[in-house]
N, C-alpha and C. Protein backbone atom coordinates (compact mmCIF):
# COMPACT_ATOMS: atom_id res chain seq x y z
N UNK A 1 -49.60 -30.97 -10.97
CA UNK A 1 -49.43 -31.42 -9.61
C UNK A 1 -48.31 -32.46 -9.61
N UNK A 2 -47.72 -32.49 -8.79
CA UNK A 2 -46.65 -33.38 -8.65
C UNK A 2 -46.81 -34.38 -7.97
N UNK A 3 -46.14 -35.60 -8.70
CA UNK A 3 -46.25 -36.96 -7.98
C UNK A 3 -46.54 -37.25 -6.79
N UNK A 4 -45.87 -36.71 -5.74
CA UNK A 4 -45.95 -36.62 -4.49
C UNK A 4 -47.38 -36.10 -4.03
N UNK A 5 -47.46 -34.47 -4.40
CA UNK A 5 -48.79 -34.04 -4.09
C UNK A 5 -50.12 -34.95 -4.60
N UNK A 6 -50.07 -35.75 -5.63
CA UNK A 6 -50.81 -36.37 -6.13
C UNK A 6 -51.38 -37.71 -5.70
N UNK A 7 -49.81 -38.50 -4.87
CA UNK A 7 -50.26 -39.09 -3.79
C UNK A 7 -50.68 -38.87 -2.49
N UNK A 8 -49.99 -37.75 -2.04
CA UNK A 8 -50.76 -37.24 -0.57
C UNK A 8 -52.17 -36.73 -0.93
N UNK A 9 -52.76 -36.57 -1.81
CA UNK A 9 -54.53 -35.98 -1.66
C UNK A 9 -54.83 -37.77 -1.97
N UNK A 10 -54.20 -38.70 -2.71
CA UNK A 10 -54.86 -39.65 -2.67
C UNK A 10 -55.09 -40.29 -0.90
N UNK A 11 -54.16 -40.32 -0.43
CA UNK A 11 -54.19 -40.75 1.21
C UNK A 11 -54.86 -40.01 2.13
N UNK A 12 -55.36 -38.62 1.51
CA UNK A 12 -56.09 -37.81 2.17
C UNK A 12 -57.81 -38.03 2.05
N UNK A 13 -58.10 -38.40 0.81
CA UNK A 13 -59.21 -38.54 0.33
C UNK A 13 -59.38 -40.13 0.77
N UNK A 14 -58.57 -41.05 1.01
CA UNK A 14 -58.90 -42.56 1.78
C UNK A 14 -59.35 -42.45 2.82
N UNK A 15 -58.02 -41.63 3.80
CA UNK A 15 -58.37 -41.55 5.24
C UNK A 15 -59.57 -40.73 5.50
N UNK A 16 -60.14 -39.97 4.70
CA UNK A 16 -61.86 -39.16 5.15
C UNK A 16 -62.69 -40.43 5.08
N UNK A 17 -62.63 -41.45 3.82
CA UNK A 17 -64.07 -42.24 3.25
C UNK A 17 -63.31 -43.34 5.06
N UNK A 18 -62.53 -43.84 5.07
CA UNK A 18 -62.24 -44.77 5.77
C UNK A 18 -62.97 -44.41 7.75
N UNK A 19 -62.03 -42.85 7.73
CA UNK A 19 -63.32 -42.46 8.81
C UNK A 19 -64.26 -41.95 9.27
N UNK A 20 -65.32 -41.73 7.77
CA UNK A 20 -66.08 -41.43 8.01
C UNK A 20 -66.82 -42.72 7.85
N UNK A 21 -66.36 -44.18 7.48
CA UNK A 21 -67.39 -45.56 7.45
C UNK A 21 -66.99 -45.90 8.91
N UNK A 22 -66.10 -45.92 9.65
CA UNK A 22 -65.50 -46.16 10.76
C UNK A 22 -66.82 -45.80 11.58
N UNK A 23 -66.93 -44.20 11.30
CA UNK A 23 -67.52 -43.05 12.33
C UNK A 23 -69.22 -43.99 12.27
N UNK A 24 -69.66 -44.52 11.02
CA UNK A 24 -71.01 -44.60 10.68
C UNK A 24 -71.19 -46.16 11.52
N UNK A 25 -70.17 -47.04 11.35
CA UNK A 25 -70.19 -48.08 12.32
C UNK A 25 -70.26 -48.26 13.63
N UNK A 26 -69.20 -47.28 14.45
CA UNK A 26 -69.07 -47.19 16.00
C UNK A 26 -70.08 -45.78 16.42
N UNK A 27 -70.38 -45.45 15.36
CA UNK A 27 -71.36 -44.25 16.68
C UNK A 27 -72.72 -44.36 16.90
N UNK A 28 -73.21 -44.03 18.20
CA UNK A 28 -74.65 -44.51 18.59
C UNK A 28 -75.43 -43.41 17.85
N UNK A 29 -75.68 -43.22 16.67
CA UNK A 29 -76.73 -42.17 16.36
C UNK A 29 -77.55 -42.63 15.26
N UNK A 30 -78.72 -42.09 15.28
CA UNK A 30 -79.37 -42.69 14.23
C UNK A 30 -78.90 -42.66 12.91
N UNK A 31 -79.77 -42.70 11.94
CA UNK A 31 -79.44 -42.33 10.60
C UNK A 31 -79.43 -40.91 10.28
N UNK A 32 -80.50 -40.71 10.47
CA UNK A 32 -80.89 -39.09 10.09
C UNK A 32 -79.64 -38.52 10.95
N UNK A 33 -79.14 -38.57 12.32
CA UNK A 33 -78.31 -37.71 12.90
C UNK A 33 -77.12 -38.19 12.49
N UNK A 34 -76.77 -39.60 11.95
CA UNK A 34 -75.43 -39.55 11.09
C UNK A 34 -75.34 -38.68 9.55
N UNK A 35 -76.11 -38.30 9.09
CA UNK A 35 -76.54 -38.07 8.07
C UNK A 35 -75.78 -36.57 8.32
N UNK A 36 -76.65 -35.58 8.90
CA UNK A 36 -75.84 -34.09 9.32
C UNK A 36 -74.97 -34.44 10.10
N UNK A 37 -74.48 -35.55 10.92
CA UNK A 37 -72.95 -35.53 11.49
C UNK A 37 -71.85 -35.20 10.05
N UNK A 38 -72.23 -36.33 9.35
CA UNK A 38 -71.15 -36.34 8.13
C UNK A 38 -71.62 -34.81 7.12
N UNK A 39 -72.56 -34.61 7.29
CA UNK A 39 -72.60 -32.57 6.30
C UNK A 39 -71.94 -32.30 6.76
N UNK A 40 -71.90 -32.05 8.26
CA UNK A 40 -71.10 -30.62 9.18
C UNK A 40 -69.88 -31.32 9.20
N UNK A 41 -69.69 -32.46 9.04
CA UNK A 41 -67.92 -32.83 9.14
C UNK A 41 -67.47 -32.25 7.92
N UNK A 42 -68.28 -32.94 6.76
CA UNK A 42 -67.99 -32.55 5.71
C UNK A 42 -67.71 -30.86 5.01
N UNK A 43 -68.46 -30.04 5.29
CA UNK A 43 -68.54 -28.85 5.50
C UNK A 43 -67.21 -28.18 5.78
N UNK A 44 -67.70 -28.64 7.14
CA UNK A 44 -65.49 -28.35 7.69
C UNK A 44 -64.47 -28.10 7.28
N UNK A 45 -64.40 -29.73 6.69
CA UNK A 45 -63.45 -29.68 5.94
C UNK A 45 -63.40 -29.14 4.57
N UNK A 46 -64.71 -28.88 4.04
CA UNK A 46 -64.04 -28.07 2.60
C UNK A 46 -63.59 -26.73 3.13
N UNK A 47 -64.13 -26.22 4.26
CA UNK A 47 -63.81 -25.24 4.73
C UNK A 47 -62.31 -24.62 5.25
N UNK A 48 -61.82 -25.53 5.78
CA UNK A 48 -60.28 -25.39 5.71
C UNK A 48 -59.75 -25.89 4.33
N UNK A 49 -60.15 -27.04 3.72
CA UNK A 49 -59.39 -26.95 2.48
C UNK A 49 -59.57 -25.81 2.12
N UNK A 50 -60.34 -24.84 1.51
CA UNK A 50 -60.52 -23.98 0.95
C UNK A 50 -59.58 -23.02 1.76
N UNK A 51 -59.24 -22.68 2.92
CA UNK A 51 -58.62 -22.05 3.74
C UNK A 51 -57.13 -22.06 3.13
N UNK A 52 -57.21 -23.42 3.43
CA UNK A 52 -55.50 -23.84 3.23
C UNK A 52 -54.84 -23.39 1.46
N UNK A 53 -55.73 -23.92 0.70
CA UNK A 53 -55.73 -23.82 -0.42
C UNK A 53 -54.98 -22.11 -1.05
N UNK A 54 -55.82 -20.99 -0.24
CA UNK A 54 -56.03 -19.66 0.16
C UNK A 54 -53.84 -19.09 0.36
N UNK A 55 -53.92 -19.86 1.45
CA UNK A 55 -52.89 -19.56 2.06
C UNK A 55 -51.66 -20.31 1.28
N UNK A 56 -51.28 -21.82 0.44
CA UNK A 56 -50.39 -21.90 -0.37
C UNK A 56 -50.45 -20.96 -1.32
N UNK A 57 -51.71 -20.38 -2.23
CA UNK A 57 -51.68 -19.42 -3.47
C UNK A 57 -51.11 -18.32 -2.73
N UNK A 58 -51.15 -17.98 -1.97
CA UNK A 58 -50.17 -16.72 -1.04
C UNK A 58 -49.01 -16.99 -1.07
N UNK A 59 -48.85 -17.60 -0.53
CA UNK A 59 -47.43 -18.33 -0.11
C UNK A 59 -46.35 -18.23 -1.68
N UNK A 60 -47.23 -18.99 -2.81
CA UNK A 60 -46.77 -19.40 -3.78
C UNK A 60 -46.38 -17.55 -4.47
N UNK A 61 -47.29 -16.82 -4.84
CA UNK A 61 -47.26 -15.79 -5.15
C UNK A 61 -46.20 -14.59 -4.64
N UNK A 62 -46.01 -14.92 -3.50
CA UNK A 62 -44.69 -14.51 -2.78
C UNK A 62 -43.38 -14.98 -3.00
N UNK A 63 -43.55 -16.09 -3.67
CA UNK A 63 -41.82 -17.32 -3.72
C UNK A 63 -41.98 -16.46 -5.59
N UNK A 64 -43.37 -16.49 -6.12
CA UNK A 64 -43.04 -16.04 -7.81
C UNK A 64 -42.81 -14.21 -8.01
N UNK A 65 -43.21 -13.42 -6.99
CA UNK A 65 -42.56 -11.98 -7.11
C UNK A 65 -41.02 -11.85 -6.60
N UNK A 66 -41.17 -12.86 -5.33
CA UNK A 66 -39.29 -12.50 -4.89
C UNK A 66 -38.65 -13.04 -6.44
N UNK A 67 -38.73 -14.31 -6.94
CA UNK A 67 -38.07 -14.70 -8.05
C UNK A 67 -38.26 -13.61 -9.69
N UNK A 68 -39.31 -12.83 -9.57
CA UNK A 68 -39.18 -11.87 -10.57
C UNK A 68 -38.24 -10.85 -9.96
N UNK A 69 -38.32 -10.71 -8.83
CA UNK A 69 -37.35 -9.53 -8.35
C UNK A 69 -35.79 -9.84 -8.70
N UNK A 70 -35.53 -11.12 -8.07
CA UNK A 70 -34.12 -11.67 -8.57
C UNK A 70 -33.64 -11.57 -9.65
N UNK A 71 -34.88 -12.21 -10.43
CA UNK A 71 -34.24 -12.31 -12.25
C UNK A 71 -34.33 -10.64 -12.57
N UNK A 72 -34.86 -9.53 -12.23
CA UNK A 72 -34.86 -8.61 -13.03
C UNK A 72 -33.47 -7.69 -12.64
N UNK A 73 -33.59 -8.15 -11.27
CA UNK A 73 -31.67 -7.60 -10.70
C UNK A 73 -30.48 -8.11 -11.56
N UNK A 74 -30.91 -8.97 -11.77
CA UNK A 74 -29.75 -10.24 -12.36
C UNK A 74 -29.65 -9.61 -13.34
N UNK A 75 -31.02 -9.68 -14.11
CA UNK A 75 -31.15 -8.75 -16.06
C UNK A 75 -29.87 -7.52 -15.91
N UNK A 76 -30.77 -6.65 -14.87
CA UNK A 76 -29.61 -5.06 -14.66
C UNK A 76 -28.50 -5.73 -14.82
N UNK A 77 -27.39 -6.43 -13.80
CA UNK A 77 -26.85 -6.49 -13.67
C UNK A 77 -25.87 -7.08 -14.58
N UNK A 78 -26.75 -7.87 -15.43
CA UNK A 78 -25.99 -8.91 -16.52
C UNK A 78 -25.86 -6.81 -17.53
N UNK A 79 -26.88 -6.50 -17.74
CA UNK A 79 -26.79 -5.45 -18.88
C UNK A 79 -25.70 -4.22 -18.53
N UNK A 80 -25.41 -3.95 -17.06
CA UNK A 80 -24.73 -2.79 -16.74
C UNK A 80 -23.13 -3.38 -16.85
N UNK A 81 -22.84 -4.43 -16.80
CA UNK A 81 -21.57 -5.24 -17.19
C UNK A 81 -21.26 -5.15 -18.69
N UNK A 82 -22.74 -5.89 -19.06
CA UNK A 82 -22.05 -5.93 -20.53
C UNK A 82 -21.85 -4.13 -21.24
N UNK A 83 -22.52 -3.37 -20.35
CA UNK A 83 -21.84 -1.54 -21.11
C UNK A 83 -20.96 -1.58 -20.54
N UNK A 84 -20.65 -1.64 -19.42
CA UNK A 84 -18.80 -1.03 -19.21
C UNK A 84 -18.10 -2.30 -19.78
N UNK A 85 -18.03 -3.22 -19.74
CA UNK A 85 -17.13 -4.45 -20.82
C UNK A 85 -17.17 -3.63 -22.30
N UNK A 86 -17.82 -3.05 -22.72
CA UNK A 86 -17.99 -2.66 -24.40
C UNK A 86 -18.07 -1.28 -24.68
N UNK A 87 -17.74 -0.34 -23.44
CA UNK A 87 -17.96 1.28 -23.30
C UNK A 87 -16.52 1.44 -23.57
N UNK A 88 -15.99 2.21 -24.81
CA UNK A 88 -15.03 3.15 -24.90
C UNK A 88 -14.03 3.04 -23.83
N UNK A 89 -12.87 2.89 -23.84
CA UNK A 89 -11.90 2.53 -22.51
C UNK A 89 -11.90 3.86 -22.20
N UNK A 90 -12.02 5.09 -23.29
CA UNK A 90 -11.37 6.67 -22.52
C UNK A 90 -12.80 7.06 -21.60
N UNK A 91 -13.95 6.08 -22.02
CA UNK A 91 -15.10 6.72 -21.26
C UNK A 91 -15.04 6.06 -19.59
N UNK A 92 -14.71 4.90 -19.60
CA UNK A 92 -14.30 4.09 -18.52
C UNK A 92 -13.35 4.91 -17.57
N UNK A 93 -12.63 5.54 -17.96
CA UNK A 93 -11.41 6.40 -16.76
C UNK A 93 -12.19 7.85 -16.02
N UNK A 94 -13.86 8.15 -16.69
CA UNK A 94 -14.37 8.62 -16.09
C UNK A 94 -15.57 8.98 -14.45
């Protein structure tokens, strides 16, 4: 994971604990009903994480086949050079 990514889940994982103590201070509900407020929030959100999560491994998997596609054009292309650079000049006038 990269530095960056490593700090954005840290600021991600603050701002949940921060409002979900926020949420437990200002809201009129008991305990027990703060209790499943914060499951079903909680819930949620693994639920799109998991979503999101879903959709970069897509994403990512698409950026690593176009880049096999590139490099294997490139391969041809480096190999069909180096035969006519090294093919017989009388075969070349054909």
């Amino acid at each position: 994971m990269s530095k960056n990514s490593t700090g954005s889940l840290k600021f991600f994982i603050a701002g949940m604990g921060l409002g979900g103590t926020l949420a437990m201070l200002f809201a009129p509900m008991s305990g027990k009903e703060s209790q499943e407020w914060i499951a079903a929030q909680t819930s949620e959100q693994m639920t799109r994480l998991r979503d999101k999560s879903g959709e970069v491994k897509q994403q990512v998997r698409g950026w690593v086949e176009t880049g096999k596609d590139r490099a294997a054009g490139a391969v041809q292309a480096g190999m069909d050079a180096y035969r006519e650079a090294t093919a017989d000049p009388l075969e070349r006038r054909s």
